[in-house]
Protein backbone atom coordinates (compact mmCIF):
# COMPACT_ATOMS: atom_id res chain seq x y z
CA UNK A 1 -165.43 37.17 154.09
CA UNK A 2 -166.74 34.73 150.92
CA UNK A 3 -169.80 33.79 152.75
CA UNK A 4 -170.33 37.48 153.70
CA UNK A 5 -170.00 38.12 149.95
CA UNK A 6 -171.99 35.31 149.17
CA UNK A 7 -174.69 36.23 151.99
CA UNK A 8 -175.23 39.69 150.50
CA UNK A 9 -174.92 38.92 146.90
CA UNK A 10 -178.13 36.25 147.60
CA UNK A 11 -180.28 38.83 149.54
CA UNK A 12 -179.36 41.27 146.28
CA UNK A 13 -180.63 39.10 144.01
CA UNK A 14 -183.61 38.57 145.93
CA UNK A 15 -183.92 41.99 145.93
CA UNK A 16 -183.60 42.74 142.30
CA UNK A 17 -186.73 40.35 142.26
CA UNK A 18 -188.98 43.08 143.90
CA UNK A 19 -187.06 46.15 143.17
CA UNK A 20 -185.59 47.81 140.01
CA UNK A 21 -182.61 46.23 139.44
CA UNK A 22 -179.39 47.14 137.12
CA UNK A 23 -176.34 45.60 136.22
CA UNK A 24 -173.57 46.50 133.64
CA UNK A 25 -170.38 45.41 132.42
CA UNK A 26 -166.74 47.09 132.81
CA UNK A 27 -163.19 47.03 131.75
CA UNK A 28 -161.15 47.79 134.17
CA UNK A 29 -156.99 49.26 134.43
CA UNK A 30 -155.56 47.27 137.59
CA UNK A 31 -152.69 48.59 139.71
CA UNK A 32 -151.16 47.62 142.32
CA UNK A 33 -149.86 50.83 145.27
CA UNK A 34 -145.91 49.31 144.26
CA UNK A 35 -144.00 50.69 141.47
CA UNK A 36 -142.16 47.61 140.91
CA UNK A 37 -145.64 46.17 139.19
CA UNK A 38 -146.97 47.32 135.88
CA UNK A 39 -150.91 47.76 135.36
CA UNK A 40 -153.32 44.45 134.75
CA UNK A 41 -156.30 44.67 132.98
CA UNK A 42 -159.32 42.93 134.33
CA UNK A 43 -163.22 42.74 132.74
CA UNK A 44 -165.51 42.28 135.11
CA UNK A 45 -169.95 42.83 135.81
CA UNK A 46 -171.67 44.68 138.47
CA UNK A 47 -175.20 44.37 140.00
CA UNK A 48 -177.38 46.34 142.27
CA UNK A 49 -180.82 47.90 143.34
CA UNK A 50 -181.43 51.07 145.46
CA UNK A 51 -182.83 50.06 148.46
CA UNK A 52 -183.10 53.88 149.92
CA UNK A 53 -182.78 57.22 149.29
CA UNK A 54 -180.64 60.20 150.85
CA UNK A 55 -182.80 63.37 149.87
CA UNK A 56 -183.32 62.97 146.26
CA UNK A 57 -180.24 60.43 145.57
CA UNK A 58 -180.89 56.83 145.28
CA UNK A 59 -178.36 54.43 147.30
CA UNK A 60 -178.03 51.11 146.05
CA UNK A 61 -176.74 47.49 147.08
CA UNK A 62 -174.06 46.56 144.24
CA UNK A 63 -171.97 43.20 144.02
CA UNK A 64 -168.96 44.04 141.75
CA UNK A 65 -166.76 41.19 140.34
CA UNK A 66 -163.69 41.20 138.38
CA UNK A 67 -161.43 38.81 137.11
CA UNK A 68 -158.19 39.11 134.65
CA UNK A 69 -158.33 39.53 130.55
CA UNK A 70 -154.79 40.61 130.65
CA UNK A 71 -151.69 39.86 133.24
CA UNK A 72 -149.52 42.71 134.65
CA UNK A 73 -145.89 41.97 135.09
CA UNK A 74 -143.33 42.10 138.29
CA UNK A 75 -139.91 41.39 138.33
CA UNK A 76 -140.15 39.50 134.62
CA UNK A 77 -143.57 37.68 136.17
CA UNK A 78 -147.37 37.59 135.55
CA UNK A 79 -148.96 38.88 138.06
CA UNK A 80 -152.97 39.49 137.98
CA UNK A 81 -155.84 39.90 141.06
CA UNK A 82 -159.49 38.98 141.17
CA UNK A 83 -162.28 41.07 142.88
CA UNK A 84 -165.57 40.60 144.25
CA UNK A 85 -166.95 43.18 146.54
CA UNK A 86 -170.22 44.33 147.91
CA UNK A 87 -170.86 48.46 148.19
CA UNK A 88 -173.17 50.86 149.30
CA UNK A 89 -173.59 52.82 146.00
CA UNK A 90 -175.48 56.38 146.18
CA UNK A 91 -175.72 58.61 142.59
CA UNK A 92 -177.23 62.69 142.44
CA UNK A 93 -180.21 61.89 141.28
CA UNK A 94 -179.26 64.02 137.75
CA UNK A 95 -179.10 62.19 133.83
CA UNK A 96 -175.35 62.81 134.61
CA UNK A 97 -174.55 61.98 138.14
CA UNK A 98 -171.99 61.61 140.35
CA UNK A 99 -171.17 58.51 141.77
CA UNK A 100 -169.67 57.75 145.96
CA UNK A 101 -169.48 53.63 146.99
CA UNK A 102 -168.17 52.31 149.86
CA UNK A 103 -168.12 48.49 151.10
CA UNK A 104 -165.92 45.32 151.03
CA UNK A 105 -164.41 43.49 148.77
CA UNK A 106 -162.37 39.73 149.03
CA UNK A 107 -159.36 39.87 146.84
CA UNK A 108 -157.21 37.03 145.04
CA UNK A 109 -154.19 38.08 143.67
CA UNK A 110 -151.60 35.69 141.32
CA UNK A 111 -147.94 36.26 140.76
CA UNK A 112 -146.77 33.47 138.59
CA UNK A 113 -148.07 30.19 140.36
CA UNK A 114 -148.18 31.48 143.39
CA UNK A 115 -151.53 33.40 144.61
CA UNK A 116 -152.58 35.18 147.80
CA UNK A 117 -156.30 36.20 149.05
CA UNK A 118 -157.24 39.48 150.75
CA UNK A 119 -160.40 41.10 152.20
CA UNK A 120 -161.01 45.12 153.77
CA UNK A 121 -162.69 48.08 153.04
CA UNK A 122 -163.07 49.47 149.62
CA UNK A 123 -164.34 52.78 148.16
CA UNK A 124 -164.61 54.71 144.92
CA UNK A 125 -165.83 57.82 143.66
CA UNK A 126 -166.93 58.09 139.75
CA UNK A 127 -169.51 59.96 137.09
CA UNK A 128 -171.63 58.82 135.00
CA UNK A 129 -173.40 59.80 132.01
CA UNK A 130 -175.76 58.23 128.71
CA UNK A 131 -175.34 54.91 130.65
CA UNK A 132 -171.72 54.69 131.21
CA UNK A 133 -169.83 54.89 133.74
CA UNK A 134 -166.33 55.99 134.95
CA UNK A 135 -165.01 55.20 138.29
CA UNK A 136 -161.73 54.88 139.91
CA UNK A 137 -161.82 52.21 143.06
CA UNK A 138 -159.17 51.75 145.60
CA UNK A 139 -159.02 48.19 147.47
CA UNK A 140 -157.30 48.10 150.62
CA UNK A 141 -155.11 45.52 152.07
CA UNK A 142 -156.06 44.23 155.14
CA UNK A 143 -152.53 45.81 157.34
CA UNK A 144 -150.62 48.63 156.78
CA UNK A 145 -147.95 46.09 155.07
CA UNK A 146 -150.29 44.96 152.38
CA UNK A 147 -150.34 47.30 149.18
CA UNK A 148 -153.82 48.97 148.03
CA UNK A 149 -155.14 47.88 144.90
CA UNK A 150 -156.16 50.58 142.41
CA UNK A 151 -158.99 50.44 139.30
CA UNK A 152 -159.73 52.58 136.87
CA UNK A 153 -162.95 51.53 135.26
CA UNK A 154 -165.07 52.17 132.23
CA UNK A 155 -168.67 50.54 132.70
CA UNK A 156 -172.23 50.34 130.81
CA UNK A 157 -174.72 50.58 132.54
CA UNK A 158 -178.02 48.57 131.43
């Protein structure tokens, strides 16, 4: 999964060589789908570049990474995750849009000195508006055992 990741990430920078590129910045709420662990908080970037369109809406490669600003707690420990993903990202082609992604995404996640990595499908569904953005993200684990990873993000968009 890291060498898809990296594999993707490379041709996207090549890419943003020949096409319009963006990237941005984002804060991000982390949760974990157990009640027993209270939220993280992670900062992260984001990259991309449309590469088509779907009628009027541009859809875009985008490498989003994350990594912790502030630990989350479970039973009295730290606990924190770091992201990197790869999406297909299409926006309404409107000055306020809506936003649909769907990709892949390689997960590390840390409860007190012990850590544990994870890859599967991830999607999210946000808006966006004067160049920020707001998108909520779910992460899946990779079995029906593993608990989803939830984000609630606030981005800008350059």
């Amino acid at each position: 999964m890291k060498y898809l990741l990296f594999l993707i990430s490379t041709t996207l920078l090549a890419t943003n060589a020949m096409a319009d590129g963006y990237w941005g910045v984002k804060g991000a709420s982390v949760n974990v789908d157990n009640s027993a662990y209270n939220s993280s908080f992670n900062i992260g970037a984001f990259f991309g570049a449309d590469f088509t369109e779907i009628g009027s809406n541009p859809v875009a490669l985008e490498v989003d990474i994350t990594t912790k600003l502030i630990d989350g707690k479970v039973s009295g420990q730290n606990w924190n995750a770091q992201s990197s993903a790869v999406y297909a990202a299409m926006r309404t082609a409107k000055e306020n849009y809506l936003k649909v992604k769907l990709g892949l995404h390689s997960t590390k996640t840390t409860v007190s000195s012990s850590s544990s990595t994870g890859s599967g499908l991830a999607y999210g569904l946000g808006f966006g508006f004067s160049g920020y953005e707001i998108e909520y993200t779910i992460l899946k684990g990779e079995t029906s055992n593993d608990a989803d990873i939830n984000m609630l993000s606030v981005g800008y968009m350059f």
